[in-house]
C-alpha atoms as a PDB file:
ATOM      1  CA  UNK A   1      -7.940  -4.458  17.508  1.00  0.00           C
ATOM      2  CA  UNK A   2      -4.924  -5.101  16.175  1.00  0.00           C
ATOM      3  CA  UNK A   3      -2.221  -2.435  15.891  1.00  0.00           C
ATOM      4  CA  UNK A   4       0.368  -3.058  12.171  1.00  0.00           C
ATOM      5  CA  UNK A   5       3.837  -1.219  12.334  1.00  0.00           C
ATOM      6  CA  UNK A   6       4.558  -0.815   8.766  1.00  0.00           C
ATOM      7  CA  UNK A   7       8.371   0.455   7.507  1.00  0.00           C
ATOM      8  CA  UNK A   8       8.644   1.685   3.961  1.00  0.00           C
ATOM      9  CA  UNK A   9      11.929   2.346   1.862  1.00  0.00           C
ATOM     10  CA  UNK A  10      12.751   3.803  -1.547  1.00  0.00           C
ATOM     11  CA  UNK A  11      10.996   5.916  -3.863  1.00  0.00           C
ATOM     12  CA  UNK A  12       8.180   3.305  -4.692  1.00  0.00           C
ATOM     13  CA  UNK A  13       6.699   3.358  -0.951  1.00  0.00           C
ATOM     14  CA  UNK A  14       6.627  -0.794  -0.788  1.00  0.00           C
ATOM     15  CA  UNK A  15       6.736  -1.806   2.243  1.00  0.00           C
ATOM     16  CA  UNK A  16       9.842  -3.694   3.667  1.00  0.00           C
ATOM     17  CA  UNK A  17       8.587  -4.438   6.956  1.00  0.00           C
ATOM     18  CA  UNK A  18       5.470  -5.338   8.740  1.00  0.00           C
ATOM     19  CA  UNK A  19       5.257  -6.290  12.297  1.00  0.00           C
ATOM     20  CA  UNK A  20       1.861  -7.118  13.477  1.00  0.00           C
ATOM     21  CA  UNK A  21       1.244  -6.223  17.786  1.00  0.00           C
ATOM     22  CA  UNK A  22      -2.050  -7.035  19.910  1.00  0.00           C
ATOM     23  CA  UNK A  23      -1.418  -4.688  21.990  1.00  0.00           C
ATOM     24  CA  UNK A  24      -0.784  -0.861  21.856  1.00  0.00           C
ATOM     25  CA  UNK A  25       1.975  -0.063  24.062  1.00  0.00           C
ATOM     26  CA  UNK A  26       4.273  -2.268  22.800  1.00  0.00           C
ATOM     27  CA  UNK A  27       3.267  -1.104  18.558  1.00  0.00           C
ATOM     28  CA  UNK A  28       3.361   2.840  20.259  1.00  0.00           C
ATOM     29  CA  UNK A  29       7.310   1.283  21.154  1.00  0.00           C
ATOM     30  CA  UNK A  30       8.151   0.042  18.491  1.00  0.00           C
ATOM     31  CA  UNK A  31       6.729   2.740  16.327  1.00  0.00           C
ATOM     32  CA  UNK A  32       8.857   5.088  18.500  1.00  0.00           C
ATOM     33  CA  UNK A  33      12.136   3.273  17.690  1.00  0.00           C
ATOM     34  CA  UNK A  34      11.643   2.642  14.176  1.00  0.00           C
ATOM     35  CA  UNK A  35      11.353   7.061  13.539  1.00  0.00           C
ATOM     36  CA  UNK A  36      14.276   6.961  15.194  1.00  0.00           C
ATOM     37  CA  UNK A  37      15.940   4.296  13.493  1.00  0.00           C
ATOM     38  CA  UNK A  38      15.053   6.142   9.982  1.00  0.00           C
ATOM     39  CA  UNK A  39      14.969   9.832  10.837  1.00  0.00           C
ATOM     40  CA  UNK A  40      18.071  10.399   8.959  1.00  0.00           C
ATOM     41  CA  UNK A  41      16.901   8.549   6.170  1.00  0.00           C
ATOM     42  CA  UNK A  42      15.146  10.583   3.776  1.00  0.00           C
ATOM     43  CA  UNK A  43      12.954   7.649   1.561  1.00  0.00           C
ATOM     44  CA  UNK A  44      12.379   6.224   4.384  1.00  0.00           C
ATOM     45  CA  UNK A  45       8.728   6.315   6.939  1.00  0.00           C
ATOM     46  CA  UNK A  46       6.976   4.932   9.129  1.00  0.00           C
ATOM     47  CA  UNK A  47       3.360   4.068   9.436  1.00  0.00           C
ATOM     48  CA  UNK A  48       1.318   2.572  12.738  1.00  0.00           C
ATOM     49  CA  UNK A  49      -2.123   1.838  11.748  1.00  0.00           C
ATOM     50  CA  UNK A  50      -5.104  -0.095  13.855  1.00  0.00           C
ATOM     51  CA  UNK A  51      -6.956  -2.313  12.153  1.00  0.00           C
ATOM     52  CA  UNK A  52      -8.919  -6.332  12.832  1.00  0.00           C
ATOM     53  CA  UNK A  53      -6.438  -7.842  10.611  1.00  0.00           C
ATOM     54  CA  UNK A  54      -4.150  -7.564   7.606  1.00  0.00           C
ATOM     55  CA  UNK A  55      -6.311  -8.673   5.359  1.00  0.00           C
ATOM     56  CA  UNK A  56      -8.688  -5.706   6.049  1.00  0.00           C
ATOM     57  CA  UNK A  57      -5.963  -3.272   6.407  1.00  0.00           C
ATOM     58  CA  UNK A  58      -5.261  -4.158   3.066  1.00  0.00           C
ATOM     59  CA  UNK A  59      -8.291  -3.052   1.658  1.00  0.00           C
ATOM     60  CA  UNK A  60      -8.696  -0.347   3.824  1.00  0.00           C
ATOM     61  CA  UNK A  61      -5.333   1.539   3.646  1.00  0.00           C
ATOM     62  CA  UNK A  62      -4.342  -0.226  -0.025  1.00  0.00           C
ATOM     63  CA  UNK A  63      -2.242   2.231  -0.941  1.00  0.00           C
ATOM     64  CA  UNK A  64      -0.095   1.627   1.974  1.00  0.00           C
ATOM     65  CA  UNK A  65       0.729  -1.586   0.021  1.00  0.00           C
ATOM     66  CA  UNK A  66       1.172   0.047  -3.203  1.00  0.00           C
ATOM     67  CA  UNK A  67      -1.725  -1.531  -3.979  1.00  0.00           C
ATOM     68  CA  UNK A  68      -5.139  -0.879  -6.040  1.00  0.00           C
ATOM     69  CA  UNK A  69      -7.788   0.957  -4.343  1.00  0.00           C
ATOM     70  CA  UNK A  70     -11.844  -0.614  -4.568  1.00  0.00           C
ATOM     71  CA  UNK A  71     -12.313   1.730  -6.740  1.00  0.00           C
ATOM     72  CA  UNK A  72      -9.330   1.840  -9.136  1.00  0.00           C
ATOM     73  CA  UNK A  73     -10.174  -2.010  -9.605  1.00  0.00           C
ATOM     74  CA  UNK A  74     -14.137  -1.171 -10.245  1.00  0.00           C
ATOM     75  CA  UNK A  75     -13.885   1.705 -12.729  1.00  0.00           C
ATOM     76  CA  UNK A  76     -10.929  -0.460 -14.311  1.00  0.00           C
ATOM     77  CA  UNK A  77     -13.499  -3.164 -15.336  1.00  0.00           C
ATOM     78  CA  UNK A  78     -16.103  -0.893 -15.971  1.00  0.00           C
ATOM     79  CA  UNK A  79     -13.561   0.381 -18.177  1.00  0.00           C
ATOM     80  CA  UNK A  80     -13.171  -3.002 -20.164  1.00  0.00           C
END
């Protein structure tokens, strides 16, 4: 499993940064640092997630990527 350090900023929760680690020590380090680096920094967060790739976290956590869920997309074309 692969571990996704992701670092938002601003009011529309994009993300700026992601930083993919196979391992979880190092992601549980680098999660550590980046809190600190934004504590005082009120738009600002932080987000370690597991997942098999980016591609599923995508579609798993979408609206970590400001992103569509399933379904918003399926009761959008249901919709017409």
């Amino acid at each position: 499993m692969k571990h996704f350090l992701i670092v938002y900023h601003g009011q529309h929760g994009i993300p700026v940064d992601v930083t993919e680690f196979r391992r979880p020590a190092p992601a549980l380090e680098a999660y550590r640092a980046a809190e600190e680096k934004v504590r005082d920094d009120h738009v600002a967060r932080v987000v370690l997630v597991a997942a098999p790739s980016l591609d599923v976290l995508k579609i798993t956590h979408s609206s970590l990527f400001g992103l569509a869920s399933v379904e918003d997309l399926v009761r959008d074309l249901i919709a017409g």
